[in-house]
PDB file of N, CA and C in Angstrom:
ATOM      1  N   UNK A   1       0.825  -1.187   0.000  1.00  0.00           N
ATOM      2  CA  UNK A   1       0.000   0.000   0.000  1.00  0.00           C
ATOM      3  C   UNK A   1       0.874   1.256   0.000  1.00  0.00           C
ATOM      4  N   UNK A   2       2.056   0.995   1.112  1.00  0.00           N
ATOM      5  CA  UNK A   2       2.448   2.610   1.005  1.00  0.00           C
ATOM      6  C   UNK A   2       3.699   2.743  -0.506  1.00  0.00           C
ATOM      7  N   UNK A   3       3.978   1.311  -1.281  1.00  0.00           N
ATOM      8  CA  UNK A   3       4.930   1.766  -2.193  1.00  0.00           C
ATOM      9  C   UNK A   3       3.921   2.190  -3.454  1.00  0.00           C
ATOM     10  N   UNK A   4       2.428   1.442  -3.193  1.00  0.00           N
ATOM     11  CA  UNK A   4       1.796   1.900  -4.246  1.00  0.00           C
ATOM     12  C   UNK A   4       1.678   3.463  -4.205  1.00  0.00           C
ATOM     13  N   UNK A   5       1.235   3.843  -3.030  1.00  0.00           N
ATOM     14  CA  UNK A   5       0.866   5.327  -2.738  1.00  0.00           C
ATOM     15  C   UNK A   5       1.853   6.198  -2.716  1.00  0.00           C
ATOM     16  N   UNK A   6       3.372   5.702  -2.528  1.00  0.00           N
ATOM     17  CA  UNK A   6       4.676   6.550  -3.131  1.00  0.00           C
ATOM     18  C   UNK A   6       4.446   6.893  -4.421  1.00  0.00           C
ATOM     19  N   UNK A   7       4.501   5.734  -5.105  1.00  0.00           N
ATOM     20  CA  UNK A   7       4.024   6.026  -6.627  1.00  0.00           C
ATOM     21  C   UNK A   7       3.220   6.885  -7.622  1.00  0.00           C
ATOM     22  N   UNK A   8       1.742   7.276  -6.759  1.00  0.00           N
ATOM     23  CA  UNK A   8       1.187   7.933  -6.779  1.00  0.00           C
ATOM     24  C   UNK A   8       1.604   9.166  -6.555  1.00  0.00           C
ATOM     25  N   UNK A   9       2.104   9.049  -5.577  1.00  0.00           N
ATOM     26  CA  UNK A   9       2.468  10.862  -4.986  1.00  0.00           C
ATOM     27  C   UNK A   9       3.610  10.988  -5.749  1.00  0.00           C
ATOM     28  N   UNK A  10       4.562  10.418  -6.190  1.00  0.00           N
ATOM     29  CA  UNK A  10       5.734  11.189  -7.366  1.00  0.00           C
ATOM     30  C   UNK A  10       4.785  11.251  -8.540  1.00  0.00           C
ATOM     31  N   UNK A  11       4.233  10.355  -9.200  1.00  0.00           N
ATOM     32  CA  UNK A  11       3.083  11.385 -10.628  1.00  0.00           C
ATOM     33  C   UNK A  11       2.734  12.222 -10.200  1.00  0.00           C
ATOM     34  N   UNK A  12       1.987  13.010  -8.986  1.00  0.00           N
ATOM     35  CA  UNK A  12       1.389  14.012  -8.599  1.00  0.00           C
ATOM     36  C   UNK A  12       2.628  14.896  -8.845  1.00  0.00           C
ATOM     37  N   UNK A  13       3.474  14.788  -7.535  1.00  0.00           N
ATOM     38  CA  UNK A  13       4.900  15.675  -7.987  1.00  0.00           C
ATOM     39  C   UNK A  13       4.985  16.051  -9.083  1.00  0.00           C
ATOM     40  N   UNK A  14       5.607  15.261 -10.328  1.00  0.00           N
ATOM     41  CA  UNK A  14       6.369  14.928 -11.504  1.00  0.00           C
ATOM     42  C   UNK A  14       5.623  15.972 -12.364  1.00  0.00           C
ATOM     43  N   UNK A  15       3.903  15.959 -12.042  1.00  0.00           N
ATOM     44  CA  UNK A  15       2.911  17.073 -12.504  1.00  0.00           C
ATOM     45  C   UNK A  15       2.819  18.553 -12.169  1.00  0.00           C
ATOM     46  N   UNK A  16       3.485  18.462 -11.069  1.00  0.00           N
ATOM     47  CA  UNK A  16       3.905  19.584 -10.491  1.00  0.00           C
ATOM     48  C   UNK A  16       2.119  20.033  -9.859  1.00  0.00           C
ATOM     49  N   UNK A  17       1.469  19.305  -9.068  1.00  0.00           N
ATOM     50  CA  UNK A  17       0.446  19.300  -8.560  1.00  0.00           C
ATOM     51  C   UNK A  17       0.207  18.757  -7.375  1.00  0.00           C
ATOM     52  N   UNK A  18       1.434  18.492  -6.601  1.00  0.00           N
ATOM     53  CA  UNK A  18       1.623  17.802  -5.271  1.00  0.00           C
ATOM     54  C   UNK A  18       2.627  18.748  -4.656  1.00  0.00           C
ATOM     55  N   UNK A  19       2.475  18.985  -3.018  1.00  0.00           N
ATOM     56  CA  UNK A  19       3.221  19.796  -2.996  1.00  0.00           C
ATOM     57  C   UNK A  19       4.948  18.798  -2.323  1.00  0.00           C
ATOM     58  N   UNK A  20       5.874  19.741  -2.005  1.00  0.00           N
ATOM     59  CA  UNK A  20       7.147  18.119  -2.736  1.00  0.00           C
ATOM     60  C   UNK A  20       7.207  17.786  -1.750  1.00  0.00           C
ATOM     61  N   UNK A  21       7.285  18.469  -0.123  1.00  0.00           N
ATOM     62  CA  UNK A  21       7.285  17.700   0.588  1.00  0.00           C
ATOM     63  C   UNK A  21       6.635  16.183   1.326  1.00  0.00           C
ATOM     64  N   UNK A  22       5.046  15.768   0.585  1.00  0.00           N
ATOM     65  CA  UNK A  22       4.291  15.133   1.028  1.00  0.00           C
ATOM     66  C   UNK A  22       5.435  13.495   0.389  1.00  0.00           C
ATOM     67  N   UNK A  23       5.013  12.595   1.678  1.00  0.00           N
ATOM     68  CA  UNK A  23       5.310  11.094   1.112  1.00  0.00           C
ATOM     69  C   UNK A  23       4.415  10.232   1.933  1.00  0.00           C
ATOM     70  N   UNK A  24       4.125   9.384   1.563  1.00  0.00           N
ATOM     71  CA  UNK A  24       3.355   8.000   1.790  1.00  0.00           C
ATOM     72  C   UNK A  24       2.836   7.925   3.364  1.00  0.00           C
ATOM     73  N   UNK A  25       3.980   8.059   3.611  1.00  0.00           N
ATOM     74  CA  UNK A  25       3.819   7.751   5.500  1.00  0.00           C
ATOM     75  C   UNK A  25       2.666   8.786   6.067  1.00  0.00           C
ATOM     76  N   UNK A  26       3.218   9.952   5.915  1.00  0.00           N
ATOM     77  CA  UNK A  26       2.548  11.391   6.350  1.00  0.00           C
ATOM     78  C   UNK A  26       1.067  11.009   5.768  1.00  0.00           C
ATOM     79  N   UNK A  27       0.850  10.946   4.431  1.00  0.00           N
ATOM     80  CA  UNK A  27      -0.354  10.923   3.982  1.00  0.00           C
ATOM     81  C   UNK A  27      -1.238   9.962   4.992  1.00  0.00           C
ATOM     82  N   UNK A  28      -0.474   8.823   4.942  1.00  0.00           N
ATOM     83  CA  UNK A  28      -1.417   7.851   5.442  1.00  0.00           C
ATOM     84  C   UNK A  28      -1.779   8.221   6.963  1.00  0.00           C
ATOM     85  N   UNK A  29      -0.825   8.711   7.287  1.00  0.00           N
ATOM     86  CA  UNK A  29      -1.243   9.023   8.902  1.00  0.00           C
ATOM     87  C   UNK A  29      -2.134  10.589   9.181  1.00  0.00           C
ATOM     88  N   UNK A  30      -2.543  11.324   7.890  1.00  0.00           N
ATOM     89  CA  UNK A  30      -3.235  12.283   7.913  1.00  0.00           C
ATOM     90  C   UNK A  30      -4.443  11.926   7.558  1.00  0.00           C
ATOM     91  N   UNK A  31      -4.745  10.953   6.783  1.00  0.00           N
ATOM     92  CA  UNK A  31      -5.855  10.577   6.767  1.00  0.00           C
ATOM     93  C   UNK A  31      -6.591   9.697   7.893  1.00  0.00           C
ATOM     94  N   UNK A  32      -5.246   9.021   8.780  1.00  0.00           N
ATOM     95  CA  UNK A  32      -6.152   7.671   9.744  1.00  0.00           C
ATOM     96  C   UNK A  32      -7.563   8.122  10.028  1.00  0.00           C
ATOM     97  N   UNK A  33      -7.953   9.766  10.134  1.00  0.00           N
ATOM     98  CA  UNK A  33      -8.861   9.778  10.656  1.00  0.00           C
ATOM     99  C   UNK A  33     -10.075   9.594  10.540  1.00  0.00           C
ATOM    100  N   UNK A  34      -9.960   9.180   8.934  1.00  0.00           N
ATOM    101  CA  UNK A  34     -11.139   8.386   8.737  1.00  0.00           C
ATOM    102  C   UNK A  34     -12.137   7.268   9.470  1.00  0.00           C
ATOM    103  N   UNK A  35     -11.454   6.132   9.855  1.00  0.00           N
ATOM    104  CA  UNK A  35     -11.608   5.204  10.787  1.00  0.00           C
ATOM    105  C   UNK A  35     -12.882   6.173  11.876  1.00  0.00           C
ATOM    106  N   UNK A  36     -12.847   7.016  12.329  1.00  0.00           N
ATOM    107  CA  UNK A  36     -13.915   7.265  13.237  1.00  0.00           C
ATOM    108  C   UNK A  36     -14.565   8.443  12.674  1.00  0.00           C
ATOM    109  N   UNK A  37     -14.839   8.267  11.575  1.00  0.00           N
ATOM    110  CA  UNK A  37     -16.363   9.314  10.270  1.00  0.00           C
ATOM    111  C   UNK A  37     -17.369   8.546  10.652  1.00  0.00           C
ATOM    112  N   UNK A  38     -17.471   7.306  10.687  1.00  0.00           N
ATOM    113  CA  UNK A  38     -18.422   6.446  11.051  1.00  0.00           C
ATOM    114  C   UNK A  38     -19.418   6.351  12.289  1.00  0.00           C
ATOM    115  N   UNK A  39     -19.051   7.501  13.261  1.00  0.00           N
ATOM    116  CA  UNK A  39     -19.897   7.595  14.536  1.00  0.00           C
ATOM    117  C   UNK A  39     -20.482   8.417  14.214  1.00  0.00           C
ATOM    118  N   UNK A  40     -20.809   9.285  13.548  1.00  0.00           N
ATOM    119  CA  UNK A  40     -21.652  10.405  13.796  1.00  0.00           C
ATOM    120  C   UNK A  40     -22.769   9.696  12.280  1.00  0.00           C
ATOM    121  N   UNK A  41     -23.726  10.686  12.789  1.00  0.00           N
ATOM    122  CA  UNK A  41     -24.910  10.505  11.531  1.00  0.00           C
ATOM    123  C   UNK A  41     -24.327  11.325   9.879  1.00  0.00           C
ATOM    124  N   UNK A  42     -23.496  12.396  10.062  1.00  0.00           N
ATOM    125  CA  UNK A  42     -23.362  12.847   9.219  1.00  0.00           C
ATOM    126  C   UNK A  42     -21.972  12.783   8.586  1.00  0.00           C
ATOM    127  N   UNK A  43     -21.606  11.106   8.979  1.00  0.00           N
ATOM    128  CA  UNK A  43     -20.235  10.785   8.522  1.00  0.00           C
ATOM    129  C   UNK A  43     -20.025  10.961   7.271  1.00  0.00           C
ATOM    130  N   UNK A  44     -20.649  10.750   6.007  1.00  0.00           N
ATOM    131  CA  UNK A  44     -20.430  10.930   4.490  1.00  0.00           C
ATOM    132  C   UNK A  44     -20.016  12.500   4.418  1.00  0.00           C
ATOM    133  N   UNK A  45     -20.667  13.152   4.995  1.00  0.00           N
ATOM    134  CA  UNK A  45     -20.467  14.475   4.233  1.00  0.00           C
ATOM    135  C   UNK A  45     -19.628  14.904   4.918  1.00  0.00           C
ATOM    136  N   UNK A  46     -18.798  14.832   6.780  1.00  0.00           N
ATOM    137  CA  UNK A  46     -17.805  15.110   7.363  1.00  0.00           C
ATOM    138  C   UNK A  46     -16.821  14.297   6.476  1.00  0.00           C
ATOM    139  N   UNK A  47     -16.867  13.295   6.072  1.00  0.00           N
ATOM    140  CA  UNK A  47     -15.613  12.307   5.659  1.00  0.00           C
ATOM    141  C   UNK A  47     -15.110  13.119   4.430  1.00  0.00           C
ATOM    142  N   UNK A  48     -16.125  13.849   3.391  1.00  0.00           N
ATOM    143  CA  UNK A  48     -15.624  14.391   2.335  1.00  0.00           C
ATOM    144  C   UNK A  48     -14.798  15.901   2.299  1.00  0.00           C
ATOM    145  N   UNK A  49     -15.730  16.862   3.839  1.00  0.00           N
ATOM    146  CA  UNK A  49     -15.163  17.368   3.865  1.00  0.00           C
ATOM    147  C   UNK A  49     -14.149  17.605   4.688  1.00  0.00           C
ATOM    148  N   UNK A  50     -13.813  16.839   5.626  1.00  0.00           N
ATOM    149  CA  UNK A  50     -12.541  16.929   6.158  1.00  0.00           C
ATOM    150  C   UNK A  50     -11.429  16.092   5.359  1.00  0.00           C
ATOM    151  N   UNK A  51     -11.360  15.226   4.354  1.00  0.00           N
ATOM    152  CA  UNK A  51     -10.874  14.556   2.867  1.00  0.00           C
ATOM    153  C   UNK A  51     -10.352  15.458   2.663  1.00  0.00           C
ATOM    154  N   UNK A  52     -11.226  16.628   1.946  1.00  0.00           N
ATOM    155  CA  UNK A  52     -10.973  17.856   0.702  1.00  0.00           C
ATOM    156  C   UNK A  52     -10.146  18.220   1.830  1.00  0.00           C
ATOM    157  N   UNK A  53     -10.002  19.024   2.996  1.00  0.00           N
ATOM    158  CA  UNK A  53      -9.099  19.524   3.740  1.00  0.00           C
ATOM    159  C   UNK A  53      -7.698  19.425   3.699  1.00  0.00           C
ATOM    160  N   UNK A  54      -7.427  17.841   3.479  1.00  0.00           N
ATOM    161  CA  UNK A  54      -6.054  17.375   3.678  1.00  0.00           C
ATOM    162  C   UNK A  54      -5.736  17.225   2.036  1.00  0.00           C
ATOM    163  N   UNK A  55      -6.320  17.066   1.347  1.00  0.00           N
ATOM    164  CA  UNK A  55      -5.960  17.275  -0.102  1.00  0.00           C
ATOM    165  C   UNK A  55      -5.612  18.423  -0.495  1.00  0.00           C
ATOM    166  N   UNK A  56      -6.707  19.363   0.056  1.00  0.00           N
ATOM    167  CA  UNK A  56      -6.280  21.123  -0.784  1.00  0.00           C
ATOM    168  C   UNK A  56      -4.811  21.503   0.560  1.00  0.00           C
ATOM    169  N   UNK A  57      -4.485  21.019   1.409  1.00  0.00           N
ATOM    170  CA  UNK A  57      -3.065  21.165   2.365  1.00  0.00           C
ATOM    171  C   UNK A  57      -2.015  20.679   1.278  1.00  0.00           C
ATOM    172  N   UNK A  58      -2.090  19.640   0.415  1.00  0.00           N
ATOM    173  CA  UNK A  58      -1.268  18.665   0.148  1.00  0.00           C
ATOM    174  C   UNK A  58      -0.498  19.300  -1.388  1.00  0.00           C
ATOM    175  N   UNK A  59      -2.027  20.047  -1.812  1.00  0.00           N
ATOM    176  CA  UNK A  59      -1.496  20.666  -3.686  1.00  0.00           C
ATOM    177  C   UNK A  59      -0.304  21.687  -3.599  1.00  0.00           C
ATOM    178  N   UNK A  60       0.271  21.399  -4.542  1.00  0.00           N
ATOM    179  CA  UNK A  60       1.381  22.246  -4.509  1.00  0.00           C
ATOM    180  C   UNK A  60       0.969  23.744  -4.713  1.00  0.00           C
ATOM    181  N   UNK A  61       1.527  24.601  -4.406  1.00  0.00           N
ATOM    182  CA  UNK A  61       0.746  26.149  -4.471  1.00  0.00           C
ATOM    183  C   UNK A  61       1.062  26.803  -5.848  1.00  0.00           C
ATOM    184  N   UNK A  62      -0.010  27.245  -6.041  1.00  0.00           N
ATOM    185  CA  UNK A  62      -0.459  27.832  -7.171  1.00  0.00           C
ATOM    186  C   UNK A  62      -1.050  26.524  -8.241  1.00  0.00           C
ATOM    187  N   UNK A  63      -1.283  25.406  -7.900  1.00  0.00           N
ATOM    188  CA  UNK A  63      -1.809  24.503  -8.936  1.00  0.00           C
ATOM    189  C   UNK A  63      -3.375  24.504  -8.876  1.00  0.00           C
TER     190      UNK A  63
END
């Protein structure tokens, strides 16, 4: 999982649409927090937008 998701994040890089510091590890541990979207009633729409949160952190600036 995390060499697939290295992989991923250098195309993002390579696009110049990732910002350079992000790698595999970090990601994955910025997202764990998924795992508990699931208690509340309005987990779908918290899950997407706290998602978009750590994604629009992650774009490289100005992309």
């Amino acid at each position: 999982m995390v060499a697939a998701l290295d992989r991923l994040l250098a195309a993002c890089r390579d696009a110049r649409q990732l910002w350079a510091g992000a790698d595999a590890d970090e990601v994955l541990l910025l997202v764990s927090f998924l795992w508990k979207t699931g208690r509340r009633p309005d987990w779908p729409e918290r899950t997407e937008r706290l998602l978009g949160i750590v994604i629009d952190g992650l774009r490289a600036p100005g992309s």
